[in-house]
Protein backbone atom coordinates (compact mmCIF):
# COMPACT_ATOMS: atom_id res chain seq x y z
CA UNK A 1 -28.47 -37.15 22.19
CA UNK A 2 -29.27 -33.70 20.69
CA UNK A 3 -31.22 -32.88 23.56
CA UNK A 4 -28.24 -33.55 26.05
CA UNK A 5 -26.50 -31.56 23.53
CA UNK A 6 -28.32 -28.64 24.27
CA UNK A 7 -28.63 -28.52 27.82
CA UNK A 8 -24.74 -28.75 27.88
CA UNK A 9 -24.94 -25.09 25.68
CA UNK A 10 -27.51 -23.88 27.96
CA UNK A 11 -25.40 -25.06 31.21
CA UNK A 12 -22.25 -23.51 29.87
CA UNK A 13 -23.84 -20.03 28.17
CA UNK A 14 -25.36 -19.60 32.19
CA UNK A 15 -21.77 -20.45 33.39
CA UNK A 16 -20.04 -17.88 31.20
CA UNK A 17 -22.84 -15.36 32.04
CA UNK A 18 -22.25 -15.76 35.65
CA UNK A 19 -18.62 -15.50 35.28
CA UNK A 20 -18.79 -12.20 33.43
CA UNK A 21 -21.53 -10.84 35.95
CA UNK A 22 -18.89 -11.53 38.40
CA UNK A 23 -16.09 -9.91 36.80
CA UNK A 24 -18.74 -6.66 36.55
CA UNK A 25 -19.32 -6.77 40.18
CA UNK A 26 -15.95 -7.43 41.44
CA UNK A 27 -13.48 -5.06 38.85
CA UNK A 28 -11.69 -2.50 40.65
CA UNK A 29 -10.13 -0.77 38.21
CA UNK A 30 -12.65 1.94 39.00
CA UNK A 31 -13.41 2.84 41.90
CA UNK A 32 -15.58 6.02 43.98
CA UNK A 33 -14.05 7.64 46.61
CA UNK A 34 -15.79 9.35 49.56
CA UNK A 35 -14.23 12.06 51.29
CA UNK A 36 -15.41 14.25 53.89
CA UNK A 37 -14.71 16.42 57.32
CA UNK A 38 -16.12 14.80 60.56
CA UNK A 39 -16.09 11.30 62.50
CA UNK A 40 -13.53 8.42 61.40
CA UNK A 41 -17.26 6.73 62.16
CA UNK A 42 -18.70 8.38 59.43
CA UNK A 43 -21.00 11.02 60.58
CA UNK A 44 -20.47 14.30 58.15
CA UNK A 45 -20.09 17.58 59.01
CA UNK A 46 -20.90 20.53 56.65
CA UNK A 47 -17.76 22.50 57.16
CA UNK A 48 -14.53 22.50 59.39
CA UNK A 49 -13.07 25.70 60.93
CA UNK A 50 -9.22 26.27 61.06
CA UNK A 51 -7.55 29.59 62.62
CA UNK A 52 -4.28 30.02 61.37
CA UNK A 53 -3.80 32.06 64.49
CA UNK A 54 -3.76 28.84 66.48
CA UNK A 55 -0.42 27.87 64.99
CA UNK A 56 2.43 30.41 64.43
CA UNK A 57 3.48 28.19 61.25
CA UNK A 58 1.95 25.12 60.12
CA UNK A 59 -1.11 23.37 61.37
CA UNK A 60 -3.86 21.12 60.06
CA UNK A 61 -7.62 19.83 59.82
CA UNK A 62 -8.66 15.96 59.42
CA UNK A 63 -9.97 14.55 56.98
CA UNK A 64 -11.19 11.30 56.15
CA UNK A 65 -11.58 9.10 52.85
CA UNK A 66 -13.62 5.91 52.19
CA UNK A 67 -13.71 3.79 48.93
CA UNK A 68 -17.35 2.67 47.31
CA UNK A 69 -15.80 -1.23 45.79
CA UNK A 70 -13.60 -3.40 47.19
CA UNK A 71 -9.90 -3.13 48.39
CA UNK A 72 -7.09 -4.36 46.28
CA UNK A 73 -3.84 -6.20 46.81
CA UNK A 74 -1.59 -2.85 46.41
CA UNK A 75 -1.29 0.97 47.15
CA UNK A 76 -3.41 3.19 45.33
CA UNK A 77 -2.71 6.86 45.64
CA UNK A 78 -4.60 10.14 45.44
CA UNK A 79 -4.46 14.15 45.73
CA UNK A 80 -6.67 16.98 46.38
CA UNK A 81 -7.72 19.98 44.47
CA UNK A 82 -8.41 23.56 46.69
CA UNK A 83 -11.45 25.36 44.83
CA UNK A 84 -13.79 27.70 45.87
CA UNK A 85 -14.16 31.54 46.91
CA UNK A 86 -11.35 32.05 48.20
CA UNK A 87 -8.68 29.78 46.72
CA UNK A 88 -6.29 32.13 44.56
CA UNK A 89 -5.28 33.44 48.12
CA UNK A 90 -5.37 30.36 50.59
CA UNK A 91 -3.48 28.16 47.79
CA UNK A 92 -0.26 29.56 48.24
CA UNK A 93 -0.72 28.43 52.00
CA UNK A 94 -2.05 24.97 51.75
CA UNK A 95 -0.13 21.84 51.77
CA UNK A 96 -1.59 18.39 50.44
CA UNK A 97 0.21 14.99 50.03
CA UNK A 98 0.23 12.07 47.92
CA UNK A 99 -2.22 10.43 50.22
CA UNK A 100 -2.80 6.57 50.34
CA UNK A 101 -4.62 4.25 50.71
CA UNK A 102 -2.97 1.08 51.61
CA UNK A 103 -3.35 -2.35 49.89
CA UNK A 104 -6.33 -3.80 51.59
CA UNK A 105 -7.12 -1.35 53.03
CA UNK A 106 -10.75 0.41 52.61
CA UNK A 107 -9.75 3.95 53.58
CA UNK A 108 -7.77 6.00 56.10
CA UNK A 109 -7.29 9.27 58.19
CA UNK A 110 -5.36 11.79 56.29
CA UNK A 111 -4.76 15.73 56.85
CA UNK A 112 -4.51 18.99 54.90
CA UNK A 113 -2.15 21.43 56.15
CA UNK A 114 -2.08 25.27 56.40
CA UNK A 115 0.87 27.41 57.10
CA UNK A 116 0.24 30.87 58.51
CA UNK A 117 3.73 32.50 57.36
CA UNK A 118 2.85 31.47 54.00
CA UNK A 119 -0.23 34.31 53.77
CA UNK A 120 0.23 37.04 51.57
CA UNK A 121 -1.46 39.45 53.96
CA UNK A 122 -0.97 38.86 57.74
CA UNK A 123 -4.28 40.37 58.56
CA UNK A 124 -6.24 38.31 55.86
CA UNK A 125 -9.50 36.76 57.28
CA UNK A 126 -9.10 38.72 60.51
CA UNK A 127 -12.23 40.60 60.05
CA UNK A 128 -13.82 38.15 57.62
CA UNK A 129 -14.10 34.68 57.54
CA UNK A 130 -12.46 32.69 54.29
CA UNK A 131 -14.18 29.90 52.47
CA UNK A 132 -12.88 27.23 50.56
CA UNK A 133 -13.00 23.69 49.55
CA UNK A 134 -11.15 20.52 48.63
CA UNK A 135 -12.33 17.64 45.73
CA UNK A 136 -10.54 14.28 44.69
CA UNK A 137 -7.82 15.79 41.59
CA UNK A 138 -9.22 13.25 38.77
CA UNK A 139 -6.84 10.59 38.52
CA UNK A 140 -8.08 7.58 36.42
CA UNK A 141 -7.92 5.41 39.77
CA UNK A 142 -11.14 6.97 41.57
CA UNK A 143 -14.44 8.16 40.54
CA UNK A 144 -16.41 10.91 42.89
CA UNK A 145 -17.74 10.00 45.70
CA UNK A 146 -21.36 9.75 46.83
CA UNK A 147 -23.70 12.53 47.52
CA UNK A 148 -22.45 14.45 50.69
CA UNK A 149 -18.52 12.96 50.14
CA UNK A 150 -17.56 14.55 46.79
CA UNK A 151 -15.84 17.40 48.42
CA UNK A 152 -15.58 18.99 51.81
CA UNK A 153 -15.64 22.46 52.84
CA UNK A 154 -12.86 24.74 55.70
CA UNK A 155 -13.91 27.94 56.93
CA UNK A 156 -10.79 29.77 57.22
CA UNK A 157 -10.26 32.39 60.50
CA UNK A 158 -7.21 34.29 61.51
CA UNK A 159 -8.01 36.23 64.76
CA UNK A 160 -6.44 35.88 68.19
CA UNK A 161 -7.74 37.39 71.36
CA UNK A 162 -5.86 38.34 74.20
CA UNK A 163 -6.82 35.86 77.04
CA UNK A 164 -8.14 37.87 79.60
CA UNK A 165 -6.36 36.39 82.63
CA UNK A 166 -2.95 37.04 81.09
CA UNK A 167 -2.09 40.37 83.06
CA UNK A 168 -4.19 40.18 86.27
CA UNK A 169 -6.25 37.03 87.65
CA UNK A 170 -7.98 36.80 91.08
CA UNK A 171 -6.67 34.37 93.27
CA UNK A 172 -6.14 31.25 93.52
CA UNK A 173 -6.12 31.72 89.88
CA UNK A 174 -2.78 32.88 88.48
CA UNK A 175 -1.71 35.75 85.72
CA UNK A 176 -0.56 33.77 82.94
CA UNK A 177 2.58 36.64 82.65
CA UNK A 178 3.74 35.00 85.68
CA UNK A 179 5.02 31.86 83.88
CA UNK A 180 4.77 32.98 80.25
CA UNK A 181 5.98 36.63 80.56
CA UNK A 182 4.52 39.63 78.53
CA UNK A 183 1.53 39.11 75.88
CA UNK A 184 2.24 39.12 72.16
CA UNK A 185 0.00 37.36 69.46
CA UNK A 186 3.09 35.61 68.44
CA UNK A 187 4.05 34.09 71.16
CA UNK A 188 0.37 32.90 72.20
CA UNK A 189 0.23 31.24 68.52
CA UNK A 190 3.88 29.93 69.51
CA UNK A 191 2.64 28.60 72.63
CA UNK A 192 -1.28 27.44 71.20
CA UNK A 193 1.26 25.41 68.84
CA UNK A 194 3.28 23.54 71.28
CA UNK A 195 0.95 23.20 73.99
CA UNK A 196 -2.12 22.65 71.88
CA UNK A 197 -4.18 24.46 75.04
CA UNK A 198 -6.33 27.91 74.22
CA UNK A 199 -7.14 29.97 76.84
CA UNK A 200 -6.12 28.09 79.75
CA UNK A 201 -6.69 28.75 83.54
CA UNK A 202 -3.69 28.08 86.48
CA UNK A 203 -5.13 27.95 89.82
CA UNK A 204 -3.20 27.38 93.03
CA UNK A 205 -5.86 24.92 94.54
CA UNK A 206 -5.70 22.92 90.97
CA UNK A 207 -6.44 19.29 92.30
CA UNK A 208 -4.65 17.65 89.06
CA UNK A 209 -2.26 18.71 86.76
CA UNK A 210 -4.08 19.32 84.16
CA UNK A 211 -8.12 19.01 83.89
CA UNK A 212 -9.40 18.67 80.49
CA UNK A 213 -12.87 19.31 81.07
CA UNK A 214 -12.27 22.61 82.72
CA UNK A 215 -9.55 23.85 81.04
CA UNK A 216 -7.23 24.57 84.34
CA UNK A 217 -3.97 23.71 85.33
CA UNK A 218 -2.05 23.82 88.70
CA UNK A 219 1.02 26.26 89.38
CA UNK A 220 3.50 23.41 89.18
CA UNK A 221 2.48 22.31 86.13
CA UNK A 222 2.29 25.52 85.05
CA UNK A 223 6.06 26.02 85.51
CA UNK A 224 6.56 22.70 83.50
CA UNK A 225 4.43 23.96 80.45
CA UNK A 226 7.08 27.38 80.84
CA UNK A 227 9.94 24.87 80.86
CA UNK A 228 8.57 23.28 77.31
CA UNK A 229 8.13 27.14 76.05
CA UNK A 230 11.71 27.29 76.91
CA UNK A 231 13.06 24.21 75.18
CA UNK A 232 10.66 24.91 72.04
CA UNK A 233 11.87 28.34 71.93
CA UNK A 234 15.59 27.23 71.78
CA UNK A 235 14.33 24.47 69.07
CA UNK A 236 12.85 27.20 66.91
CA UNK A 237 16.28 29.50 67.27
CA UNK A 238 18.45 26.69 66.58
CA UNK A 239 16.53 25.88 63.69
CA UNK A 240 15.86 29.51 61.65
CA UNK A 241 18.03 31.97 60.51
CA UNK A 242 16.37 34.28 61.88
CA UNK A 243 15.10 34.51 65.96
CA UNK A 244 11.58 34.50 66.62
CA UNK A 245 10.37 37.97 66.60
CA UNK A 246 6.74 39.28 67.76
CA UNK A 247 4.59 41.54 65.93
CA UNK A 248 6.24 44.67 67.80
CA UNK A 249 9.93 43.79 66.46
CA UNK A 250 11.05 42.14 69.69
CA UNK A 251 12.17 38.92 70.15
CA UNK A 252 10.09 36.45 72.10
CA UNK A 253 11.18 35.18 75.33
CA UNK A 254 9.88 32.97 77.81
């Protein structure tokens, strides 16, 4: 009898210990976080570039974030922290969110924004590039991530070049001042904004509208991306108190 006694503490001591390993293994109070710039798929890049001369106001990098644990049955939220060389001037420009991650879920897409009116010197990182990088704000919720997705790194650019087919372009290409009127940096950041297309080619003997790969459009569609200008122009009007007004003094037209 003492003997069965004993195995029946021995059985239940292994059951509690396998209970508690258990509640070790699966508590999510605490969990790591990886974040980091490159493929939703996971591959990591070392840094990101953004121009805030692609965007006359506010535009944006991805990002992406990954717990280490397992999901749990609500929303958990977190924010980001800008560090790094130059921080005390691009903080006043960046804009973060209370990003989350969904109950369940294991992670998301999420972005960081940047807002080029917003710089305290127009010319800043114009001649220089800027460096600076975003970490998980500590928030009792997540611990750091893994090696590699503790923080991520933006290399920060401001500087626009005139395309060179926007006066004069041998045909069948087309002068982009035929549909887009005279050059100003503003209103190619105005248009890089809207139309999300850089240095763009029309050609007359364009066999689509628009060909990714290449980078070309065709005159009609041309006149279509001059109608958006237009509408987006009217939008921007409508919506300041002040008109939008190139670097010369002059307001923008399309």
């Amino acid at each position: 009898m003492k003997n069965q006694i004993y195995i029946l503490l021995a059985l239940l001591g292994l059951t509690t210990g396998c209970s508690q390993e258990e509640v070790d293994r699966y508590d999510t109070s605490l969990t790591a976080l990886n974040i980091w710039v490159g493929t939703e798929a996971g591959a990591v890049y070392e840094s990101v570039d953004y121009n805030y001369s692609y965007a006359y106001e506010e535009g944006s990098i991805t990002f992406y974030a990954q717990l280490v644990g397992m999901p749990v049955s609500y929303d958990r939220t977190f924010r980001l922290q800008v560090f790094g060389t130059d921080s005390a001037e691009v903080a006043p420009t960046v804009r973060t969110e209370d990003y989350v991650i969904p109950a369940g879920a294991t992670g998301g897409t999420y972005k960081v924004y940047f807002n080029t009116q917003k710089l305290a010197d127009a010319e800043l990182f114009s001649t220089s590039d800027g460096n600076v990088d975003f970490r998980v704000s500590p928030n009792g919720q997540f611990a750091i991530g893994t090696e590699n997705h503790q923080q991520f790194h933006v290399v920060l650019k401001n500087y626009l070049a005139k395309p060179s087919n926007w006066d004069t372009a041998n045909y069948p290409r087309v002068a982009l001042s035929k549909y887009f009127g005279t050059y100003s940096r503003v209103k190619y950041q105005f248009m890089i904004e809207q139309l999300g297309l850089i240095d763009f080619e029309i050609n007359y003997n364009a066999p689509t509208s628009y060909d990714e790969t290449t980078n070309v459009v065709s005159a009609s569609y041309a006149v279509y991306l001059q109608q958006v200008m237009q509408r987006a122009l009217i939008d921007y009007n409508d919506s300041h108190e002040t008109p939008l007004t190139d670097e010369f003094g002059l307001p923008v037209t399309f």
